[in-house]
Protein backbone atom coordinates (compact mmCIF):
# COMPACT_ATOMS: atom_id res chain seq x y z
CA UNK A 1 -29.42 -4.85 -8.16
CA UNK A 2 -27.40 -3.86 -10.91
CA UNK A 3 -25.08 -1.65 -12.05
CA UNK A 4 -23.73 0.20 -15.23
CA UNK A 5 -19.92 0.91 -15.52
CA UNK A 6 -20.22 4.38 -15.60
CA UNK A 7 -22.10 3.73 -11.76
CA UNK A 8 -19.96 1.41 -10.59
CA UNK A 9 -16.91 3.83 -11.60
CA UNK A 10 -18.71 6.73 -10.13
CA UNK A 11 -19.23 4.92 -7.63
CA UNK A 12 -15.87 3.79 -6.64
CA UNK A 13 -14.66 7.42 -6.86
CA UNK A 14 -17.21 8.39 -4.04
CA UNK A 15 -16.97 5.13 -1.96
CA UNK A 16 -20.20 4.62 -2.56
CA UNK A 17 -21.43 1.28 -0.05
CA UNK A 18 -23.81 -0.01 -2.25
CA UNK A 19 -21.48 0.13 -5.37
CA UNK A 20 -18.52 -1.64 -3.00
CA UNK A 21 -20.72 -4.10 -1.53
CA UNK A 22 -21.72 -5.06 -5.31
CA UNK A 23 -18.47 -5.80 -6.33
CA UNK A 24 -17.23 -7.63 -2.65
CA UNK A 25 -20.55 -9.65 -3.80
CA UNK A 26 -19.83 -10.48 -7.65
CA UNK A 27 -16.04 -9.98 -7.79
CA UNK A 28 -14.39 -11.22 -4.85
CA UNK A 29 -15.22 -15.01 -4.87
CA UNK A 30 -13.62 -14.95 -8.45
CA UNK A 31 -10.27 -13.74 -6.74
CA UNK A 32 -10.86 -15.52 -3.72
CA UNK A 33 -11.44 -18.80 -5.82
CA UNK A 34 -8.27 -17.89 -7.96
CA UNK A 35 -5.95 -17.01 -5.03
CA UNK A 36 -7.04 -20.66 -3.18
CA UNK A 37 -6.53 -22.96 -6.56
CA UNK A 38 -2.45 -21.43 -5.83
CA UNK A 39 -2.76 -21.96 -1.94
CA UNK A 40 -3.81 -18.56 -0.91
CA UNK A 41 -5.86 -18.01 1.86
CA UNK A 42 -9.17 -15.53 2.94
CA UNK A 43 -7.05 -12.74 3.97
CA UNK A 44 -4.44 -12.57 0.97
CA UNK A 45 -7.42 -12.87 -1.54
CA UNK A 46 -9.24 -10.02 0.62
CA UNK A 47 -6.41 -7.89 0.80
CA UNK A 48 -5.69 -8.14 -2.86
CA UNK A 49 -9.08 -7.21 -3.84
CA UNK A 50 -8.80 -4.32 -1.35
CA UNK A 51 -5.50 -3.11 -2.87
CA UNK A 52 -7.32 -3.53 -6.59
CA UNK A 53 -10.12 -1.49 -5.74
CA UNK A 54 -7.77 1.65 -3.93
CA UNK A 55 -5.42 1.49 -7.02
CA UNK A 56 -8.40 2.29 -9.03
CA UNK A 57 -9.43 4.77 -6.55
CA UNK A 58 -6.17 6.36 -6.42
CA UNK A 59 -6.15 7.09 -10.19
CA UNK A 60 -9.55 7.86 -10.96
CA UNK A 61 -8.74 11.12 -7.90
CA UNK A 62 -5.98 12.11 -9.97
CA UNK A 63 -7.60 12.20 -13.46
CA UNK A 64 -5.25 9.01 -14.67
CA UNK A 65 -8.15 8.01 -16.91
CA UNK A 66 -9.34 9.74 -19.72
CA UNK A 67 -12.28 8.42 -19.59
CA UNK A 68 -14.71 5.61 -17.44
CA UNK A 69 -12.37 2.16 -17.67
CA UNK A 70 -14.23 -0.76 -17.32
CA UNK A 71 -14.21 -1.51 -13.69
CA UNK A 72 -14.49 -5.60 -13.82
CA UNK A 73 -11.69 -5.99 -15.72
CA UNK A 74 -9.24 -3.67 -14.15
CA UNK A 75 -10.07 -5.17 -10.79
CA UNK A 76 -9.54 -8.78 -11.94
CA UNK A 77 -6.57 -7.36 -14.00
CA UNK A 78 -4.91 -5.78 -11.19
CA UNK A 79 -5.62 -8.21 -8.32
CA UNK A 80 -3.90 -10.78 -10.62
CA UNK A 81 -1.00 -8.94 -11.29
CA UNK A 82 -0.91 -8.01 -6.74
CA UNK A 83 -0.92 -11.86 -6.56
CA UNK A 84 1.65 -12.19 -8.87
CA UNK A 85 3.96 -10.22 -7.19
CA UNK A 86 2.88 -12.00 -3.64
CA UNK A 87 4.04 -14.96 -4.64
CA UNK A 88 6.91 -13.44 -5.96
CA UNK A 89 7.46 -11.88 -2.76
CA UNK A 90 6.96 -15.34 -0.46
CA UNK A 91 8.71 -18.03 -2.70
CA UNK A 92 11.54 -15.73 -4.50
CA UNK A 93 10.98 -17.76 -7.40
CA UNK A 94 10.12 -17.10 -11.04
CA UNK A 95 6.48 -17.51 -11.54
CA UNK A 96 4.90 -19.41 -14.73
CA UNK A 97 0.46 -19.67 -14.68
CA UNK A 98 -1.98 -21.16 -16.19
CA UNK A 99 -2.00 -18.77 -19.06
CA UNK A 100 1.54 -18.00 -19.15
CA UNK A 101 0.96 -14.17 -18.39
CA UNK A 102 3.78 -12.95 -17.04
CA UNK A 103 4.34 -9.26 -15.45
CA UNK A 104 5.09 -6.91 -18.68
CA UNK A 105 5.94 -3.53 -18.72
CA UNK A 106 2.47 -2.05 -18.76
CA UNK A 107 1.85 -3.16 -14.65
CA UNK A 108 5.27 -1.83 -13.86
CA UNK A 109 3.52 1.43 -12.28
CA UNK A 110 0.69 -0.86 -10.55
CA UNK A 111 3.46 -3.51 -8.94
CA UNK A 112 5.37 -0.26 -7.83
CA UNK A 113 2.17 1.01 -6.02
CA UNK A 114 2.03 -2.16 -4.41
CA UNK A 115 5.14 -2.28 -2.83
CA UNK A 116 5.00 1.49 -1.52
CA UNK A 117 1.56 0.08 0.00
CA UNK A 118 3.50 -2.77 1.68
CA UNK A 119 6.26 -0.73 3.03
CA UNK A 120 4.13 1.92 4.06
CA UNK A 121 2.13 -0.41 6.16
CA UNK A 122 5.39 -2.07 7.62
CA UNK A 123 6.09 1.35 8.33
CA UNK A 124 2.83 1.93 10.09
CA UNK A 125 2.76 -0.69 12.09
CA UNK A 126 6.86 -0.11 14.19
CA UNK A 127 5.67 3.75 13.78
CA UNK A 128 2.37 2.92 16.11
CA UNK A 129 4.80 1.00 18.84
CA UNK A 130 6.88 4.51 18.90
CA UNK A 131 6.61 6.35 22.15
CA UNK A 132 3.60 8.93 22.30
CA UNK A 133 5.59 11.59 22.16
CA UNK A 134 7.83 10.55 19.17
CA UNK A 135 5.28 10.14 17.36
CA UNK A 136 3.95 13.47 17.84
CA UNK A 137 7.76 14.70 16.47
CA UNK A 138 7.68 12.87 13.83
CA UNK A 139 4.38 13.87 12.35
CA UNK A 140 5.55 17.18 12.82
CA UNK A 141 8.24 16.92 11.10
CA UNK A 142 6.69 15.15 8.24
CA UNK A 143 4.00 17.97 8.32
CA UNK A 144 6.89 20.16 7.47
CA UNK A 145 7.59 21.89 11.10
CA UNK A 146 10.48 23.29 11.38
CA UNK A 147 12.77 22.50 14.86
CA UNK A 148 12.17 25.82 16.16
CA UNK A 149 8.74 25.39 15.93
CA UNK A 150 9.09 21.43 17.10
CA UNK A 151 10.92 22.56 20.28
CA UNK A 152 8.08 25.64 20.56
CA UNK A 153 5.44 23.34 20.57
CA UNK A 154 6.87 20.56 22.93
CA UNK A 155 8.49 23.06 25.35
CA UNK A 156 11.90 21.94 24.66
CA UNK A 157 15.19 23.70 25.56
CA UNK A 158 16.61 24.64 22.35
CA UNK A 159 16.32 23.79 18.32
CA UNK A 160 18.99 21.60 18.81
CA UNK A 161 17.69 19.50 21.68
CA UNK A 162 14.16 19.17 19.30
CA UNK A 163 16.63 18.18 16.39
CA UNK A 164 18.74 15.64 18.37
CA UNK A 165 15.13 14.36 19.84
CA UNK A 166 14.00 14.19 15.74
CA UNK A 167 17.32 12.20 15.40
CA UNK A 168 16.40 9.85 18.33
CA UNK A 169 13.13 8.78 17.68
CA UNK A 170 13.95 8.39 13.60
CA UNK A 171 16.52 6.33 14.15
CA UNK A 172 14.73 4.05 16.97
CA UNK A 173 11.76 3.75 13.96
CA UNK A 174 14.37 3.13 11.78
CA UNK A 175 16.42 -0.07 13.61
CA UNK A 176 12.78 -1.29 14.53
CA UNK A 177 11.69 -1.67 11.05
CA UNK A 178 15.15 -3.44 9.64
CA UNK A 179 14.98 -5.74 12.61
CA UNK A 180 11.42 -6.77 10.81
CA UNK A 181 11.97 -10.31 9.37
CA UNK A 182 9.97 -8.72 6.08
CA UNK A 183 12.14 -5.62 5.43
CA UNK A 184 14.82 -7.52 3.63
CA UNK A 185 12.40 -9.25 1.42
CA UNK A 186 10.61 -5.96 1.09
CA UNK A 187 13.85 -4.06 -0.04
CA UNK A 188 15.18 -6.75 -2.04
CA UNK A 189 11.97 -7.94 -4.14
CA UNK A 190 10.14 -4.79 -4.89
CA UNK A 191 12.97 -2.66 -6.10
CA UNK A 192 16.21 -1.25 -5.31
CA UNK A 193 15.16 2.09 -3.69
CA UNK A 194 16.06 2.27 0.53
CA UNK A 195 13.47 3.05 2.87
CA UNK A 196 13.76 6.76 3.50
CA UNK A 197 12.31 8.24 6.60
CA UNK A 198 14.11 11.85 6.36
């Protein structure tokens, strides 16, 4: 089975299984070969590929392409530039391939995706070991509850004991995630921007 470009784009927009399982099937042991000939392993090279095929996702929802790109080579475009910046990432050292392609200007947008990905799912994963109830807070907050309505919904005294209990639980999330070994590297590799939780 086969597909056009206009498919497999089409395709990719409505997560389409056959039209994902096509490119796991031709495209991934091209990365995963790539990513192994500079030490990577099965997961890296599968999470890569992932990544690729969500940042393609993400912009075809928000009408970032004028028109149908051509699928194969923006996958094997991006997943080389998300390797790129692994590496970057785990050996903090300047980075010269086969082909001497270098990150340019054009994938700043791409690398910054990337790294809101990775700090997103560092942030996931300490926001998960939050109590229950935090957790509950902190959504609503996010979801753009105000502290009246916070301390309405969880019964508490007052506004200010559902703010100081807001304060609490952000700031245990907070301590958690700089205590993680990878927030430095995080922080200090993918740009200069802070981790904001407010």
């Amino acid at each position: 089975m086969s597909f056009t470009n206009k498919e497999l784009f089409t395709g990719i927009i409505e997560q389409n299984q056959k039209v994902l399982n096509y490119l796991y099937k031709h495209l991934f042991s091209s990365v995963k070969k790539a990513i192994y000939n500079y030490g990577g392993d099965y997961d890296t090279a599968n999470e890569v590929f992932q990544e690729a095929i969500i940042s393609l996702y993400t912009k075809a929802k928000q009408g970032e392409f004028e028109e149908p790109i051509m699928v194969e080579n923006y996958i094997m475009g991006t997943c080389k530039i998300l390797w790129q910046k692994h590496i970057l990432l785990e050996s903090r050292k300047d980075l010269t391939f086969k082909n001497n392609a270098l990150i340019d200007d054009s994938n700043v947008q791409i690398l910054k995706e990337y790294g809101q990905s990775l700090r997103m799912k560092l942030y996931q994963e300490h926001f998960i070991e939050l109590s229950s109830l935090c957790q509950k807070i902190l959504k609503a907050f996010f979801k753009g509850d105000s502290y009246l309505e916070i301390a309405e919904k969880f019964e508490f005294a007052s506004e200010e004991y559902a703010r100081r209990k807001k304060y609490l639980c952000k700031e245990y999330l907070v301590k958690s995630i700089k205590s993680d070994p990878r927030f430095d590297k995080l922080i200090g590799e993918l740009d200069d921007e802070p981790l904001d939780f407010d």
